[in-house]
Protein backbone atom coordinates (compact mmCIF):
# COMPACT_ATOMS: atom_id res chain seq x y z
CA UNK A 1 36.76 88.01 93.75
CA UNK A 2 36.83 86.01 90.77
CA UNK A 3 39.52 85.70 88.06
CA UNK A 4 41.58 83.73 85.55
CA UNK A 5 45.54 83.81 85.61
CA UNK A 6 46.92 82.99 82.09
CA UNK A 7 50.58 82.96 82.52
CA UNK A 8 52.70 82.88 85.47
CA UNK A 9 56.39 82.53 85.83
CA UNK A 10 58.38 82.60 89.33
CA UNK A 11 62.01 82.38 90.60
CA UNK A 12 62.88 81.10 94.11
CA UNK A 13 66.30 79.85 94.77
CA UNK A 14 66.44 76.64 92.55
CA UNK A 15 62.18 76.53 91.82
CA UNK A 16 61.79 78.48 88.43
CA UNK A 17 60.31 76.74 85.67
CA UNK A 18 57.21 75.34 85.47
CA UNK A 19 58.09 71.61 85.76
CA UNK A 20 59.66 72.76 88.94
CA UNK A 21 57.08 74.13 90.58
CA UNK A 22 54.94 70.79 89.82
CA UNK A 23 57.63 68.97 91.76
CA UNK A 24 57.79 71.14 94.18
CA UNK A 25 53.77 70.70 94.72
CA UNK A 26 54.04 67.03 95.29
CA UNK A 27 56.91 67.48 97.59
CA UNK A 28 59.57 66.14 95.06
CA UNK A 29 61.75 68.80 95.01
CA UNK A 30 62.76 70.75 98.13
CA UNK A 31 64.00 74.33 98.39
CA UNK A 32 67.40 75.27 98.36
CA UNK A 33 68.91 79.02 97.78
CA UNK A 34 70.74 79.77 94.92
CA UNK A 35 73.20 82.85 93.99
CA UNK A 36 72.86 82.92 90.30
CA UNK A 37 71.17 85.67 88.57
CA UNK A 38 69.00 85.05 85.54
CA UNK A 39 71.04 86.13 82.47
CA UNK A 40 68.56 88.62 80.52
CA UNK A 41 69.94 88.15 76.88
CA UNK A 42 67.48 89.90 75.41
CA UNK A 43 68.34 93.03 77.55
CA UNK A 44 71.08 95.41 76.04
CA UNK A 45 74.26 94.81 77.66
CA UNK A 46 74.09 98.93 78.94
CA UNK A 47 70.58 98.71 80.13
CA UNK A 48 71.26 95.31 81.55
CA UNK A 49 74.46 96.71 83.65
CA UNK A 50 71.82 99.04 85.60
CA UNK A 51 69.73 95.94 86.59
CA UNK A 52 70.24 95.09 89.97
CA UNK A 53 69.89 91.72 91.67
CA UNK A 54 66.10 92.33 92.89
CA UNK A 55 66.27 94.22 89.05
CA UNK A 56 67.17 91.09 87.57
CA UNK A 57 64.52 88.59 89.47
CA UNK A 58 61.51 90.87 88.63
CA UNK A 59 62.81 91.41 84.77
CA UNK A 60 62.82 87.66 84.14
CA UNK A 61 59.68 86.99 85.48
CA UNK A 62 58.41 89.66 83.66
CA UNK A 63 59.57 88.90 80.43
CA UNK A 64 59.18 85.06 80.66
CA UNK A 65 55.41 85.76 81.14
CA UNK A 66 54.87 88.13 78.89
CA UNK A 67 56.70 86.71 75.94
CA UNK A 68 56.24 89.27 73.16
CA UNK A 69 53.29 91.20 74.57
CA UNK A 70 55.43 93.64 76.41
CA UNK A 71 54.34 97.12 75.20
CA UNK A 72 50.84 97.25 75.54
CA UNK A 73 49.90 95.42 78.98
CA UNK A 74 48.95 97.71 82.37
CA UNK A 75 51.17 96.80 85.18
CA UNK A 76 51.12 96.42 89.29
CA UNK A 77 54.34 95.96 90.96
CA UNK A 78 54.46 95.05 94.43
CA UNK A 79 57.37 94.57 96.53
CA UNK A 80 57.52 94.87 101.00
CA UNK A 81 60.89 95.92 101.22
CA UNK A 82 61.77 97.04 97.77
CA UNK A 83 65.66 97.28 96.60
CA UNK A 84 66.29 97.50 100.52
CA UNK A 85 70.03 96.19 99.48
CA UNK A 86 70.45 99.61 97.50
CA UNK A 87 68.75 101.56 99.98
CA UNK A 88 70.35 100.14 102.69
CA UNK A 89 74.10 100.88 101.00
CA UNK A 90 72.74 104.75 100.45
CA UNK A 91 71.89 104.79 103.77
CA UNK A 92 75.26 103.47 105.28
CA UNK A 93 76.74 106.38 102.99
CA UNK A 94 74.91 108.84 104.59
CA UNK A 95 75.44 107.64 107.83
CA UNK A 96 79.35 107.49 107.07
CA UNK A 97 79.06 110.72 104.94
CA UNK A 98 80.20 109.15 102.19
CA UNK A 99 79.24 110.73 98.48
CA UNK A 100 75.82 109.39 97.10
CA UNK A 101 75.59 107.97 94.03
CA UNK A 102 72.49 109.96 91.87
CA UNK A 103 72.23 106.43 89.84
CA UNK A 104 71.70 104.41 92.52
CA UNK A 105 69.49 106.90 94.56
CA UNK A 106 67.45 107.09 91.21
CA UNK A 107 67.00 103.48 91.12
CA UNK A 108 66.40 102.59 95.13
CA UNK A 109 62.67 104.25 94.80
CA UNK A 110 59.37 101.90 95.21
CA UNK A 111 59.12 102.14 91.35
CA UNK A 112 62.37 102.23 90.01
CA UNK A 113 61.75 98.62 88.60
CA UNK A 114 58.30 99.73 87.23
CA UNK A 115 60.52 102.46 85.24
CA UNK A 116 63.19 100.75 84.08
CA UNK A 117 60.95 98.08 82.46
CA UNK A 118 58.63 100.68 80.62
CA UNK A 119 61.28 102.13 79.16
CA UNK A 120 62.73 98.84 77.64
CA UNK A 121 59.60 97.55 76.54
CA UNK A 122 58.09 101.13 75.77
CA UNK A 123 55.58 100.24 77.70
CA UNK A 124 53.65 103.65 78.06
CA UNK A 125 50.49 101.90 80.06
CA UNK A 126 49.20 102.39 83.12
CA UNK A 127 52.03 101.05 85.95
CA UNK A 128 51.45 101.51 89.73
CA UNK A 129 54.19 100.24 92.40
CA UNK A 130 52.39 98.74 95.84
CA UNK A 131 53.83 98.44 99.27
CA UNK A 132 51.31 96.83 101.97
CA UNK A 133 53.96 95.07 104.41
CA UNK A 134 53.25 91.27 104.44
CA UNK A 135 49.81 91.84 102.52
CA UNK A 136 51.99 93.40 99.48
CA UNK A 137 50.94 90.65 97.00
CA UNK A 138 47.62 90.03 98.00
CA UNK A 139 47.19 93.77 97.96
CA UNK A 140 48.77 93.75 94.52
CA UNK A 141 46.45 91.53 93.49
CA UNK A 142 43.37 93.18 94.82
CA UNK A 143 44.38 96.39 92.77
CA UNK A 144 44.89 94.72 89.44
CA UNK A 145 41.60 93.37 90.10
CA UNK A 146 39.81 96.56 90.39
CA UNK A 147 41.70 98.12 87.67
CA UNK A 148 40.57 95.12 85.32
CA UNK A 149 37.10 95.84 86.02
CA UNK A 150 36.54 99.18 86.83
CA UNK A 151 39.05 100.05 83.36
CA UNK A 152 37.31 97.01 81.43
CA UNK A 153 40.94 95.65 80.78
CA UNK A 154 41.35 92.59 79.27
CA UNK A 155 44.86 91.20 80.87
CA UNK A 156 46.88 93.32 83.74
CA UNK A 157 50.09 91.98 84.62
CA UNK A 158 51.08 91.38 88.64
CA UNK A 159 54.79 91.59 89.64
CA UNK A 160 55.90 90.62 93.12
CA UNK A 161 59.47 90.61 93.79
CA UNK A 162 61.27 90.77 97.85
CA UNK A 163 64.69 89.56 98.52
CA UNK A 164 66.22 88.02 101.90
CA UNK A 165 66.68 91.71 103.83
CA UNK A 166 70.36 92.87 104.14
CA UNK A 167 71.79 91.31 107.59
CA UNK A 168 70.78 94.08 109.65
CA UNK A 169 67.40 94.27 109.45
CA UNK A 170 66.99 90.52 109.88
CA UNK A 171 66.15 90.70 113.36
CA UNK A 172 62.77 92.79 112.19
CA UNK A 173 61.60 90.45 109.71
CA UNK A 174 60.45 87.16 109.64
CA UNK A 175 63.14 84.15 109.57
CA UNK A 176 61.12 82.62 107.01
CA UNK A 177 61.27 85.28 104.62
CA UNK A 178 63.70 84.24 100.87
CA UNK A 179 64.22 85.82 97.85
CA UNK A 180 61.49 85.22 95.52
CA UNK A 181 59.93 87.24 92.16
CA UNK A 182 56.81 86.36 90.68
CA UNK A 183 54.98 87.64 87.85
CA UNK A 184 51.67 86.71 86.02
CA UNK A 185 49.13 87.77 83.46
CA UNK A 186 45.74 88.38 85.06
CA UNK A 187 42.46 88.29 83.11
CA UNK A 188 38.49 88.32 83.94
CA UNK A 189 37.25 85.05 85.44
CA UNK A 190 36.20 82.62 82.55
CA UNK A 191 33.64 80.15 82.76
CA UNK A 192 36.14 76.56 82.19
CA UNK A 193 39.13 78.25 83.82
CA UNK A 194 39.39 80.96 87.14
CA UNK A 195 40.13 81.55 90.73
CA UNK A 196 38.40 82.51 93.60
CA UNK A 197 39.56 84.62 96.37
CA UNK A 198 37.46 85.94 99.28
CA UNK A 199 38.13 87.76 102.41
CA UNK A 200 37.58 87.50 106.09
CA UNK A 201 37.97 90.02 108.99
CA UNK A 202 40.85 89.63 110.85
CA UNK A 203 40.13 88.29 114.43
CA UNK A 204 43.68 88.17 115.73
CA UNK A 205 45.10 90.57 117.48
CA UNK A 206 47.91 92.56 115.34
CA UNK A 207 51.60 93.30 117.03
CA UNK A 208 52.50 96.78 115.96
CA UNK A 209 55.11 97.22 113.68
CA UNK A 210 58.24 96.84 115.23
CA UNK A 211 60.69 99.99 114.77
CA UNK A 212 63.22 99.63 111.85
CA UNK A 213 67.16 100.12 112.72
CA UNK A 214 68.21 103.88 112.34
CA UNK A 215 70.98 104.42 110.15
């Protein structure tokens, strides 16, 4: 599986711009979480009020990578645990019968991020919103690959975006897990300039999943 990535942008903690993530490669800079959010000025102030947190790390990356080809460009968003923050606060509601708010129901689904940038950009392309457990952005990837070919796209653009999981569910995730959003612009393999992927069956043996906590 052969293809070229032409721009790619990513936030994690205090990693985000390219000269960054060179430093980071050569062990020069180390990881360390950060609370800020990335400001979005070119975001309405209403439609940015909407956006958030997980909202906010996919919608930079998104428009940093982009730049002013927004409108036009099929999508894949991928995400393991999706706003969990916002679904876990509906769920606490329901569990303390507490009123639900329609707003934030409306943006907890798998593709509420998917929406809310189509309408900004009027984007009216092709979007689809993945969910594969820890194989979400590889599966992500595998998808935008098929659509590029089977389609005859020329770019697709790949959005990953998972947060550290609110403190309750920590004991059913990984420690290793942070907060991290990543977006870039995929296009067919090119002679001078592309990446290879290839696959393997899986000899280990798999754990089942382990059982979520019920609200």
């Amino acid at each position: 599986m052969k293809f070229a990535i032409e721009k790619c942008v990513a936030w994690y903690g205090n990693i985000r711009t390219t000269e960054d993530w060179q430093l980071w490669a050569k062990g020069e800079l180390e990881y360390s979480p950060e609370d800020d959010l990335p400001p979005l000025k070119q975001i309405p102030p209403m439609q940015r009020r909407r956006l958030s947190p997980f909202a906010k790390f996919s919608f930079h990356c998104i428009l940093e990578s982009l730049g002013d080809n927004i409108s036009d460009i099929p999508c894949v968003f991928s995400s393991r645990h999706g706003d969990l923050h916002k679904t876990a606060k509906l769920i606490e509601d329901v569990a303390t019968k507490s009123d639900l708010s329609p707003t934030n129901f409306g943006l907890s689904v798998h593709n509420a991020v998917a929406g809310l940038y189509s309408i900004f950009a009027k984007n009216k392309q092709a979007m689809t919103a993945i969910s594969a457990g820890e194989d979400s952005l590889m599966m992500a990837i595998v998808d935008a690959y098929a659509k590029l070919h089977s389609q005859n796209l020329e770019q697709i653009l790949v959005v990953y975006t998972d947060q550290i999981v609110p403190e309750q569910y920590s004991p059913f995730v990984s420690d290793k897990e942070q907060t991290l959003a990543i977006a870039f612009v995929l296009s067919k393999a090119q002679p001078d300039s592309s990446m290879s992927l290839s696959f393997e069956p899986q000899t280990a043996n798999h754990q089942e999943d382990e059982k979520l906590p019920a609200a």
